[in-house]
PDB file of N, CA and C in Angstrom:
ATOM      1  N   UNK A   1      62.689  -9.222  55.388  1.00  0.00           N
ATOM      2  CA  UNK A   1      61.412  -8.572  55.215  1.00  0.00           C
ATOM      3  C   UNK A   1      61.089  -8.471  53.734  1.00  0.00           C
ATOM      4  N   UNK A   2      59.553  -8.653  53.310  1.00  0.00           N
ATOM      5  CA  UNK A   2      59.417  -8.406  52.130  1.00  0.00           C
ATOM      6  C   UNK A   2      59.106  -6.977  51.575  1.00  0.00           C
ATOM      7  N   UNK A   3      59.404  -6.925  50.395  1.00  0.00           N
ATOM      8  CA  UNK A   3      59.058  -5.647  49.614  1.00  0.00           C
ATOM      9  C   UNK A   3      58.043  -5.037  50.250  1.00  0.00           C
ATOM     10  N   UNK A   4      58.021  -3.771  51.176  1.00  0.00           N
ATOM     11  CA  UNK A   4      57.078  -2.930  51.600  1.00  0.00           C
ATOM     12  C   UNK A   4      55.843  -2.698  50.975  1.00  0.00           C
ATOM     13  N   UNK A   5      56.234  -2.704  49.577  1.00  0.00           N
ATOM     14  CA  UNK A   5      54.807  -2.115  48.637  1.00  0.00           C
ATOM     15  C   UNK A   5      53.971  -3.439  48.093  1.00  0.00           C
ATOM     16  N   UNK A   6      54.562  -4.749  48.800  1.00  0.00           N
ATOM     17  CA  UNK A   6      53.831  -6.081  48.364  1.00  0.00           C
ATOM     18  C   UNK A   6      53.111  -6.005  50.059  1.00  0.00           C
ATOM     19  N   UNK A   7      54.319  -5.839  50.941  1.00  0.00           N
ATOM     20  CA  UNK A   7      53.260  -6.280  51.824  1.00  0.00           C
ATOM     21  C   UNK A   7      52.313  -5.774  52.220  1.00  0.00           C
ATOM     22  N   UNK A   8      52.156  -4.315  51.975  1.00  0.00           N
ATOM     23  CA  UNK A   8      51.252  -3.214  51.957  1.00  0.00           C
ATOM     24  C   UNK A   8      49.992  -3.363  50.882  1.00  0.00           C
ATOM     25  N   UNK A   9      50.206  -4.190  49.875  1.00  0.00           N
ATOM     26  CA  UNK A   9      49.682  -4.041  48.391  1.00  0.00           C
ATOM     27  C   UNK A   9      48.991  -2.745  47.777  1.00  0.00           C
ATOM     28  N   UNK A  10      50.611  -2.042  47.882  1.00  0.00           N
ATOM     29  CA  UNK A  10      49.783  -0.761  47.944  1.00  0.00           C
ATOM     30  C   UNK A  10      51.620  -0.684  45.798  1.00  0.00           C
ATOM     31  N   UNK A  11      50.532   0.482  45.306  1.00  0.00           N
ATOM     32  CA  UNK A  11      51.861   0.739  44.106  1.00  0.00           C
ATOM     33  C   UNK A  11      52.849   1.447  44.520  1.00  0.00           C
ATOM     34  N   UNK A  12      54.166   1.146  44.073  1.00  0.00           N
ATOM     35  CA  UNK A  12      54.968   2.601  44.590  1.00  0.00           C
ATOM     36  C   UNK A  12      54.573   3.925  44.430  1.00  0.00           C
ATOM     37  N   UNK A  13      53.579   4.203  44.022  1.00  0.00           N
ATOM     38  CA  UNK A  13      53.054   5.994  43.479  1.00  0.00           C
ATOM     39  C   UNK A  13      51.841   6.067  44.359  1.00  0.00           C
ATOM     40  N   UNK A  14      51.968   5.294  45.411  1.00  0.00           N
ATOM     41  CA  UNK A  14      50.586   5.456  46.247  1.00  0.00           C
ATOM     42  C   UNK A  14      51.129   6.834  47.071  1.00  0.00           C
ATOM     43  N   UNK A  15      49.895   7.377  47.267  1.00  0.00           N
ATOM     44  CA  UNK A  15      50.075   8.683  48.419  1.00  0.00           C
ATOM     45  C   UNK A  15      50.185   8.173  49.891  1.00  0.00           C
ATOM     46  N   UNK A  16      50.267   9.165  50.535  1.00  0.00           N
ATOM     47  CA  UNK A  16      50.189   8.706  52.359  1.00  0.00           C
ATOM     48  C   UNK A  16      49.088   8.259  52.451  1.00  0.00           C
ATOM     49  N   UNK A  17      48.012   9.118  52.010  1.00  0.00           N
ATOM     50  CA  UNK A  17      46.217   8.662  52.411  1.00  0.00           C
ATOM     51  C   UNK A  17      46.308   7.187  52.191  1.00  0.00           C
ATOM     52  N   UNK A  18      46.581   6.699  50.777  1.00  0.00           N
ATOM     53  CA  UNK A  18      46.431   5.294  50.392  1.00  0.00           C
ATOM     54  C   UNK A  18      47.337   4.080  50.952  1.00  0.00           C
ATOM     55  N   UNK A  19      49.025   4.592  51.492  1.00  0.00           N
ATOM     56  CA  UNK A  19      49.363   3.693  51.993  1.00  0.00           C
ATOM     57  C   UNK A  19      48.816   3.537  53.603  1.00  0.00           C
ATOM     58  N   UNK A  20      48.294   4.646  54.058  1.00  0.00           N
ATOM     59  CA  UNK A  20      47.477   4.469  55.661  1.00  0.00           C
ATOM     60  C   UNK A  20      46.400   3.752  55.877  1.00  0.00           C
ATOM     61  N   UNK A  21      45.830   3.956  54.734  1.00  0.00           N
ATOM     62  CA  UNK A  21      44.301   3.363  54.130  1.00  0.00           C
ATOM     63  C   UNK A  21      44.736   1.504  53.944  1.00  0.00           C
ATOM     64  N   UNK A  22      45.279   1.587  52.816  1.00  0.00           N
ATOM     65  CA  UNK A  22      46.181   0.012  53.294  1.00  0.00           C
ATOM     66  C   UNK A  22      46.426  -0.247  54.566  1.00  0.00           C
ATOM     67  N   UNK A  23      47.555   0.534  55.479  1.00  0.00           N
ATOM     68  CA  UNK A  23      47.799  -0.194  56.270  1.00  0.00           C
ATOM     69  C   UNK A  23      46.824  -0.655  57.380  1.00  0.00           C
ATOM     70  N   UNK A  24      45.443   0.370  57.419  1.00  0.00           N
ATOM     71  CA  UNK A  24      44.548  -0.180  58.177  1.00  0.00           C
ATOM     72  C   UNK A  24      43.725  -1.244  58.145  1.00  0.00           C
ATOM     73  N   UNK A  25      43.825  -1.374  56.927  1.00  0.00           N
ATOM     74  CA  UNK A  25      42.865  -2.825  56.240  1.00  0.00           C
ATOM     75  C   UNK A  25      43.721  -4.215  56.994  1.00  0.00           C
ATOM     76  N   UNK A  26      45.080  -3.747  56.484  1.00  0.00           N
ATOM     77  CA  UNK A  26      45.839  -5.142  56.909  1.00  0.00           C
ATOM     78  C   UNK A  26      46.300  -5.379  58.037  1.00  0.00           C
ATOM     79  N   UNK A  27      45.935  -4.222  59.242  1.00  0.00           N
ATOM     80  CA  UNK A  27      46.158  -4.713  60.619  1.00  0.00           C
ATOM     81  C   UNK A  27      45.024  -5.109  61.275  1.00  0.00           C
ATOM     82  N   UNK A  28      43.478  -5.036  60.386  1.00  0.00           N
ATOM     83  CA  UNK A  28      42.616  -5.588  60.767  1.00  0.00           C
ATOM     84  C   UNK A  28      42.335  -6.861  60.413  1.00  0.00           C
ATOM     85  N   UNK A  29      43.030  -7.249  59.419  1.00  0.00           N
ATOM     86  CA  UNK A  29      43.375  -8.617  59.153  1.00  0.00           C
ATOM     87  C   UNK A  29      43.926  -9.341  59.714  1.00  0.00           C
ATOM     88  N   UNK A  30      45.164  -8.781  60.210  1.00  0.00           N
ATOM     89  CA  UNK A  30      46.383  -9.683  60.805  1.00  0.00           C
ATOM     90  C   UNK A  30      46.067  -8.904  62.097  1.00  0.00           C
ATOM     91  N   UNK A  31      45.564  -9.547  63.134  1.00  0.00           N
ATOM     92  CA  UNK A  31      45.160  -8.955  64.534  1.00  0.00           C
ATOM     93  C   UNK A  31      46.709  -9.744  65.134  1.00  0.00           C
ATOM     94  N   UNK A  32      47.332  -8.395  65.854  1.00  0.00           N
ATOM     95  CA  UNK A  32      48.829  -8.821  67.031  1.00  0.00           C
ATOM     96  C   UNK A  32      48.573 -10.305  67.841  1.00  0.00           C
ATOM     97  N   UNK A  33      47.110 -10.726  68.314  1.00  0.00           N
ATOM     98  CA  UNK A  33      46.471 -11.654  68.807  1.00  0.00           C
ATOM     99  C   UNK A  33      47.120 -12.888  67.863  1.00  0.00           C
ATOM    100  N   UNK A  34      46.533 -12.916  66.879  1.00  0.00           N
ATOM    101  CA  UNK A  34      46.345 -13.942  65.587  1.00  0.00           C
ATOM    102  C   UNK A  34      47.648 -14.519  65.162  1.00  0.00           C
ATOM    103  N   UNK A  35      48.145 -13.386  64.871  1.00  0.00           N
ATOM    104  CA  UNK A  35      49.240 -13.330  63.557  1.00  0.00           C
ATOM    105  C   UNK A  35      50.341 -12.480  63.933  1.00  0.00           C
ATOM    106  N   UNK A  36      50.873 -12.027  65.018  1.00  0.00           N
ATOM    107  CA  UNK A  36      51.390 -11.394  65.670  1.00  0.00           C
ATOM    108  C   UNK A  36      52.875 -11.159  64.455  1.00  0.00           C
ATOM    109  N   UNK A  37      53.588 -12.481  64.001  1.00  0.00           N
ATOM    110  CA  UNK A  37      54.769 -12.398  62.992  1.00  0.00           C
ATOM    111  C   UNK A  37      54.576 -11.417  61.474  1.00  0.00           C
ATOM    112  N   UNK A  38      52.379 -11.879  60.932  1.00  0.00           N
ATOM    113  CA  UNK A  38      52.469 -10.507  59.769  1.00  0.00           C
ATOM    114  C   UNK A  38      52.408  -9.585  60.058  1.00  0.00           C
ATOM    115  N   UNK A  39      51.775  -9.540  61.586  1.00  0.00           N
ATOM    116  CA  UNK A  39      51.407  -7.911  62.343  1.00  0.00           C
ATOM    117  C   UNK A  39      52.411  -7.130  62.089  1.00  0.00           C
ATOM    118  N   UNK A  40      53.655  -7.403  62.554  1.00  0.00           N
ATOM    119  CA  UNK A  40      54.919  -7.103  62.603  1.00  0.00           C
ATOM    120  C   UNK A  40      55.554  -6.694  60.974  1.00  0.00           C
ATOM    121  N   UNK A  41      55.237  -7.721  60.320  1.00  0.00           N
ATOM    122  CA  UNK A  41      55.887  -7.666  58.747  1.00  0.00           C
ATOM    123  C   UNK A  41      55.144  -6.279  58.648  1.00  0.00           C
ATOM    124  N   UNK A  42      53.576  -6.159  58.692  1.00  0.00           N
ATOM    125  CA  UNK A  42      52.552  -5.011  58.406  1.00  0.00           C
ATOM    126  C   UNK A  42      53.310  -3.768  59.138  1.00  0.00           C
ATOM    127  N   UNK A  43      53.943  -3.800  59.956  1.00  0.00           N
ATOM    128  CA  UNK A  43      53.861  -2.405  60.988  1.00  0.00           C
ATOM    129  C   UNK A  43      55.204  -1.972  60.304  1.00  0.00           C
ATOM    130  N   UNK A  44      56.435  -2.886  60.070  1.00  0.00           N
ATOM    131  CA  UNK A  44      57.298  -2.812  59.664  1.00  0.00           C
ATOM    132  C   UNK A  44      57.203  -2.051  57.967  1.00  0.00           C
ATOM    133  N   UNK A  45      56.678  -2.627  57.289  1.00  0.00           N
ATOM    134  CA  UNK A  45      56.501  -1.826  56.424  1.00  0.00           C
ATOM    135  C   UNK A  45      55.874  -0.948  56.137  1.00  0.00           C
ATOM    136  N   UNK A  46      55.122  -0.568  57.045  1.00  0.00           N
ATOM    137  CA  UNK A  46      54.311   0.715  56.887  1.00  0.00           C
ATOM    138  C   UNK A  46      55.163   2.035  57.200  1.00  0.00           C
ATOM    139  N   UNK A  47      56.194   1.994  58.369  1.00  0.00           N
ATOM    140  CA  UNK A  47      56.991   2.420  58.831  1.00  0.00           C
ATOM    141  C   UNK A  47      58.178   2.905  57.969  1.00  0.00           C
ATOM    142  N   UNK A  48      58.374   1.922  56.721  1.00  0.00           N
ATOM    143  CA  UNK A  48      59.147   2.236  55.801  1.00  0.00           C
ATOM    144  C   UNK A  48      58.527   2.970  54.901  1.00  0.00           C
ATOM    145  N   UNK A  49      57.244   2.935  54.604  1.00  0.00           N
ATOM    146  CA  UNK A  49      56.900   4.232  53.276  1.00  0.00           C
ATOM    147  C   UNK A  49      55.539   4.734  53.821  1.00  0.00           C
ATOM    148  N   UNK A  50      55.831   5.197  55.330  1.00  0.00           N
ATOM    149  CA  UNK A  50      54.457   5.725  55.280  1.00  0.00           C
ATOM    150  C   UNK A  50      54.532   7.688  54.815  1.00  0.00           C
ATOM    151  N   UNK A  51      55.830   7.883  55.066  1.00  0.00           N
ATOM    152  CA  UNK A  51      55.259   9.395  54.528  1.00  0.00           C
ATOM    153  C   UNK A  51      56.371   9.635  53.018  1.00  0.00           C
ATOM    154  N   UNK A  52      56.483  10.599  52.435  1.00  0.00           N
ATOM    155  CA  UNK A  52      56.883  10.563  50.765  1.00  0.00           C
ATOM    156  C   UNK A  52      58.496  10.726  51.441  1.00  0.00           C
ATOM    157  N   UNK A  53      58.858  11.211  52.783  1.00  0.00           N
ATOM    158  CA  UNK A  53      60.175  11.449  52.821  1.00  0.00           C
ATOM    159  C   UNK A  53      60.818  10.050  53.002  1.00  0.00           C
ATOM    160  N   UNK A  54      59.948   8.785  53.488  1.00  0.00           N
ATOM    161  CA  UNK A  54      60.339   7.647  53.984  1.00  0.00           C
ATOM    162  C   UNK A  54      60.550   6.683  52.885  1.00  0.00           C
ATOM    163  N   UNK A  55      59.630   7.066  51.956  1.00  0.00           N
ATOM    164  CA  UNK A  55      59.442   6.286  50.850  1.00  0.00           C
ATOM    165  C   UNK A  55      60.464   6.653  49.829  1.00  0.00           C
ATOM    166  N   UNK A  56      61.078   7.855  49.641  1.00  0.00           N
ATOM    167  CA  UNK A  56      62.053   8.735  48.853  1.00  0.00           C
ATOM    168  C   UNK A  56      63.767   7.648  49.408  1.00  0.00           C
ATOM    169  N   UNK A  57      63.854   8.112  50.539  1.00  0.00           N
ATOM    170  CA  UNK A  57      64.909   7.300  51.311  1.00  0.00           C
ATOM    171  C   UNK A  57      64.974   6.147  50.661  1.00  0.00           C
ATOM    172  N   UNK A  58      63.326   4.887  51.289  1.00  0.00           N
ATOM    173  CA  UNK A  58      63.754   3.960  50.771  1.00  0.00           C
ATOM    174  C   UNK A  58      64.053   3.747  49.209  1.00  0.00           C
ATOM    175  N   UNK A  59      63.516   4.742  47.965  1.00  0.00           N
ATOM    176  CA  UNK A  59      64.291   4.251  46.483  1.00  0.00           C
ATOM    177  C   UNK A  59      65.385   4.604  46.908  1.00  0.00           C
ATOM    178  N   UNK A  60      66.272   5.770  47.127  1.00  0.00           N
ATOM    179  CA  UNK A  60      67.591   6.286  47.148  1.00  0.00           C
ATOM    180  C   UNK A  60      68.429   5.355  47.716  1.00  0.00           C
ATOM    181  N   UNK A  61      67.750   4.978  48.665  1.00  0.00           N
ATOM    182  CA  UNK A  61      68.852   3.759  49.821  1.00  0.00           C
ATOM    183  C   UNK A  61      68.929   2.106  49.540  1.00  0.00           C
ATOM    184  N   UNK A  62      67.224   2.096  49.429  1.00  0.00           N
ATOM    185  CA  UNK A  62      67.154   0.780  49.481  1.00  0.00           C
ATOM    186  C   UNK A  62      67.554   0.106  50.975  1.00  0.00           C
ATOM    187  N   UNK A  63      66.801  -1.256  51.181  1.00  0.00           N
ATOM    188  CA  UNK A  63      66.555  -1.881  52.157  1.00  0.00           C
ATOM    189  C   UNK A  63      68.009  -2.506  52.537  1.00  0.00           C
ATOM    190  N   UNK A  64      68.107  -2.920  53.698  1.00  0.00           N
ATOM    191  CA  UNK A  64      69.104  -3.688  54.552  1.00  0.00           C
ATOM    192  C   UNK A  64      68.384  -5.285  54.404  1.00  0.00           C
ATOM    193  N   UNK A  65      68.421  -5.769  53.002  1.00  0.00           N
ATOM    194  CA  UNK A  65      67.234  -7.017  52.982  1.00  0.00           C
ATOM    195  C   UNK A  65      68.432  -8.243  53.287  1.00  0.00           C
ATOM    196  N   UNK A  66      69.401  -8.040  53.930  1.00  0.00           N
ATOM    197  CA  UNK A  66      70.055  -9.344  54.093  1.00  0.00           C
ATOM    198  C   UNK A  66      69.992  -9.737  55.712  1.00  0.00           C
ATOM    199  N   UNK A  67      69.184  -9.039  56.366  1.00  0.00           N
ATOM    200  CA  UNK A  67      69.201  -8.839  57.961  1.00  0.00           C
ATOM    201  C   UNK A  67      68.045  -8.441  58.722  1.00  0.00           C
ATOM    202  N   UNK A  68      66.683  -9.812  58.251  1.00  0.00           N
ATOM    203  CA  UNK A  68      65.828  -9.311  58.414  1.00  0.00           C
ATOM    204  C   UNK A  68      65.065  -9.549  60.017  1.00  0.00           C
ATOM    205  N   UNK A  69      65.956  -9.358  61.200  1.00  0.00           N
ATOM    206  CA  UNK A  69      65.778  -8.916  62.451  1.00  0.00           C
ATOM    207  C   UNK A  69      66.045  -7.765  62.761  1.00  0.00           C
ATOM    208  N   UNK A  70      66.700  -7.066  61.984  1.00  0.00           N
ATOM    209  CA  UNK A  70      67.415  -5.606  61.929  1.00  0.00           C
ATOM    210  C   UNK A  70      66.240  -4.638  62.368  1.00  0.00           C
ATOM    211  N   UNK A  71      66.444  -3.901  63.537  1.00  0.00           N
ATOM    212  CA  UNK A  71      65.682  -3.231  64.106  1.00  0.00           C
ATOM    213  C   UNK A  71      65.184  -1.756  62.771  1.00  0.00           C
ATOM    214  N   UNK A  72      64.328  -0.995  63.077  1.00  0.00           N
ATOM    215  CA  UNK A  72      63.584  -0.343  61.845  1.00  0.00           C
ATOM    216  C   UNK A  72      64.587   0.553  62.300  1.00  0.00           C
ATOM    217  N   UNK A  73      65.046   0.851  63.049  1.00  0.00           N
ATOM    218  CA  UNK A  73      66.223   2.140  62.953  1.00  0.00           C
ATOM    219  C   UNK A  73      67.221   1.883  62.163  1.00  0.00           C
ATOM    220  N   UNK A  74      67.793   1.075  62.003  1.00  0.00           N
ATOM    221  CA  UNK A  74      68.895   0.616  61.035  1.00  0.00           C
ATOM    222  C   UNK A  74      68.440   0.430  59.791  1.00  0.00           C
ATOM    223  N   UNK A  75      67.253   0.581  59.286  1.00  0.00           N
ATOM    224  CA  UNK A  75      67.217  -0.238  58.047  1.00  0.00           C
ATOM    225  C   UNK A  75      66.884   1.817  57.203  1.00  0.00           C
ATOM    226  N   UNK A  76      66.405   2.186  58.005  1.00  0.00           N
ATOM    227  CA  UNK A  76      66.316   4.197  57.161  1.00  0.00           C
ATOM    228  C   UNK A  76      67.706   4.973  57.865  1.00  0.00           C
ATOM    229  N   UNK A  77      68.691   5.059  56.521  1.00  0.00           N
ATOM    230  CA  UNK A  77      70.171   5.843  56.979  1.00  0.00           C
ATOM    231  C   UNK A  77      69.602   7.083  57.270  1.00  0.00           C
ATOM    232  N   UNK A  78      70.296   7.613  58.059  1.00  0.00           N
ATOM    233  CA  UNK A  78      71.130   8.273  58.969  1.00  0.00           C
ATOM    234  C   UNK A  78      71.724   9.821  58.288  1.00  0.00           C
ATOM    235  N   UNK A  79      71.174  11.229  58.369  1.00  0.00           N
ATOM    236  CA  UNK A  79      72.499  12.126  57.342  1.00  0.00           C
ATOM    237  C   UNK A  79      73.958  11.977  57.626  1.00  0.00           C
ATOM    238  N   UNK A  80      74.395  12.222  57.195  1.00  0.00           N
ATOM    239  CA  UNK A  80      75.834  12.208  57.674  1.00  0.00           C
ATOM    240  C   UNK A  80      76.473  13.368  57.723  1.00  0.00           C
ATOM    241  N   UNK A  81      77.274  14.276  59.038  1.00  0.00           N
ATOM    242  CA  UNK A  81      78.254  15.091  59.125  1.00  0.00           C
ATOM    243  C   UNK A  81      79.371  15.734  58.231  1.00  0.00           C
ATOM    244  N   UNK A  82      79.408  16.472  57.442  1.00  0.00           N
ATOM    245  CA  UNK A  82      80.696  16.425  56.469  1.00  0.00           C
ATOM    246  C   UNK A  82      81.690  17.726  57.008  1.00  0.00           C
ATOM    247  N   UNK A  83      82.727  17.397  57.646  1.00  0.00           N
ATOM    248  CA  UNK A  83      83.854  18.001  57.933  1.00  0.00           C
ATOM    249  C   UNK A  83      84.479  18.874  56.700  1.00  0.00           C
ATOM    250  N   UNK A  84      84.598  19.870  56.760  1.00  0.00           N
ATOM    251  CA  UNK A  84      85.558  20.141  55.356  1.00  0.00           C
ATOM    252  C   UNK A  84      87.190  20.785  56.602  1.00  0.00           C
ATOM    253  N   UNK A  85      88.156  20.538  55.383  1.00  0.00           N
ATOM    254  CA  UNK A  85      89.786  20.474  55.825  1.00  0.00           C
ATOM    255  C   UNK A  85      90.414  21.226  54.973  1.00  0.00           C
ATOM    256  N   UNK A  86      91.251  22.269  55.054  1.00  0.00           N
ATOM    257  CA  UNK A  86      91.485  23.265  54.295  1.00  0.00           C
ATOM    258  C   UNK A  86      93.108  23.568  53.850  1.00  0.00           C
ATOM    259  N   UNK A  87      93.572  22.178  54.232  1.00  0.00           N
ATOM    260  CA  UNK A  87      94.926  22.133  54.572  1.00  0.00           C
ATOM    261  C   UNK A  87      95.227  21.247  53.292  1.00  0.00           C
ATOM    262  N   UNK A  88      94.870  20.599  52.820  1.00  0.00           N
ATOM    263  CA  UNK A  88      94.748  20.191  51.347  1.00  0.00           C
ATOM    264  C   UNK A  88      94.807  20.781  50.326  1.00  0.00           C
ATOM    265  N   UNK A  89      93.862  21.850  50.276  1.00  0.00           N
ATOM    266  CA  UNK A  89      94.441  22.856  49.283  1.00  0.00           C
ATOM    267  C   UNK A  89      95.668  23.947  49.169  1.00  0.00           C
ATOM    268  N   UNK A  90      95.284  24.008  50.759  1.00  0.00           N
ATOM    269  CA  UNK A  90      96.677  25.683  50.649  1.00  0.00           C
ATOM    270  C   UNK A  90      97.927  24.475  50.828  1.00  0.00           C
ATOM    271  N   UNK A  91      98.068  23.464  50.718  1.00  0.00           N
ATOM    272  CA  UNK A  91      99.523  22.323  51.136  1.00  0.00           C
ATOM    273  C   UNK A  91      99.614  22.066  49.229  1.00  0.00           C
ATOM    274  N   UNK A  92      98.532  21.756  48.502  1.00  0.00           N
ATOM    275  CA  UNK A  92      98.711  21.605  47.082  1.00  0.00           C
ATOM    276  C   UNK A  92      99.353  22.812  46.562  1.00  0.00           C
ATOM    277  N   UNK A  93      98.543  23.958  46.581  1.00  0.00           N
ATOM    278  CA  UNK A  93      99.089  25.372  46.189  1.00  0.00           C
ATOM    279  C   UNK A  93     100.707  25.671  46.431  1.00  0.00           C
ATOM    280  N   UNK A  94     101.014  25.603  48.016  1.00  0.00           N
ATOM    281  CA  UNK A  94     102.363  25.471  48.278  1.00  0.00           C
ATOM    282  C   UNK A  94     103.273  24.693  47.486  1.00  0.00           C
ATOM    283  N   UNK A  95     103.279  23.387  47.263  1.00  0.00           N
ATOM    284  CA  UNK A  95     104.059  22.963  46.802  1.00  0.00           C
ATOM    285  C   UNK A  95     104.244  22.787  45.067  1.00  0.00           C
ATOM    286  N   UNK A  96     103.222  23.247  44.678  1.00  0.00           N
ATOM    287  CA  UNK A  96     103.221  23.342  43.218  1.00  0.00           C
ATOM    288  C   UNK A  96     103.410  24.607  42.539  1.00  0.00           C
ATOM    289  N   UNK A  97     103.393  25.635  43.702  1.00  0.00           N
ATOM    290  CA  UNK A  97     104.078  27.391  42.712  1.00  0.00           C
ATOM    291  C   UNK A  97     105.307  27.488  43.050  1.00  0.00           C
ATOM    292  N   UNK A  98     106.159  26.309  43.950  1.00  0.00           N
ATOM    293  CA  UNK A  98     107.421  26.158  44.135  1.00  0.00           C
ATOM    294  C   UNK A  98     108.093  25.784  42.728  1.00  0.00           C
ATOM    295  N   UNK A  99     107.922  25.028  42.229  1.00  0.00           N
ATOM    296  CA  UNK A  99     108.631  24.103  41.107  1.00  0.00           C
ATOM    297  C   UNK A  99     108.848  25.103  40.027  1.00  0.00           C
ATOM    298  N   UNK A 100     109.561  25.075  38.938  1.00  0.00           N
ATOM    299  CA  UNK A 100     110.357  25.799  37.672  1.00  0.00           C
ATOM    300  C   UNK A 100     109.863  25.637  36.704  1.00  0.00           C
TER     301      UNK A 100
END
């Protein structure tokens, strides 16, 4: 897939209004009928920066650009779970107020 903000031709500092505003121009261009493959490129990237949290992700993350069948769920991570383990510290403590 190409750069979201080319295929959009929208700047990276565009707001929501302006990348929606884009994206309507260019699905009236590329009718699903017509062009069904830019339709797709169009929907696809709109999907990637249409609101500031999507667009934030994609600088922080960046694209999955080596896998470009990759369904749009895979391409915006995921939070991740963080376990904390407490046995690491009181096991360090232990064995280091032992020693002379």
């Amino acid at each position: 897939m190409l750069y979201p903000y080319l295929t959009l031709d929208v700047p990276e500092t565009a707001t929501d209004e302006e990348v929606r505003r884009a994206y309507l121009q260019k699905i009236r261009i590329y009718s699903p009928e017509q062009s069904p493959d830019e339709f797709q490129r169009v929907c696809e990237a709109y999907e990637l920066i249409k609101t500031e949290l999507a667009r934030t992700r994609l600088h922080l993350f960046g694209m999955r650009g080596n896998n470009p069948g990759a369904p749009m769920a895979d391409l915006v991570p995921k939070p991740v779970t963080v376990e904390r383990h407490r046995a690491g510290v009181t096991l360090w403590i232990e064995t280091n107020t032992n020693q002379p």
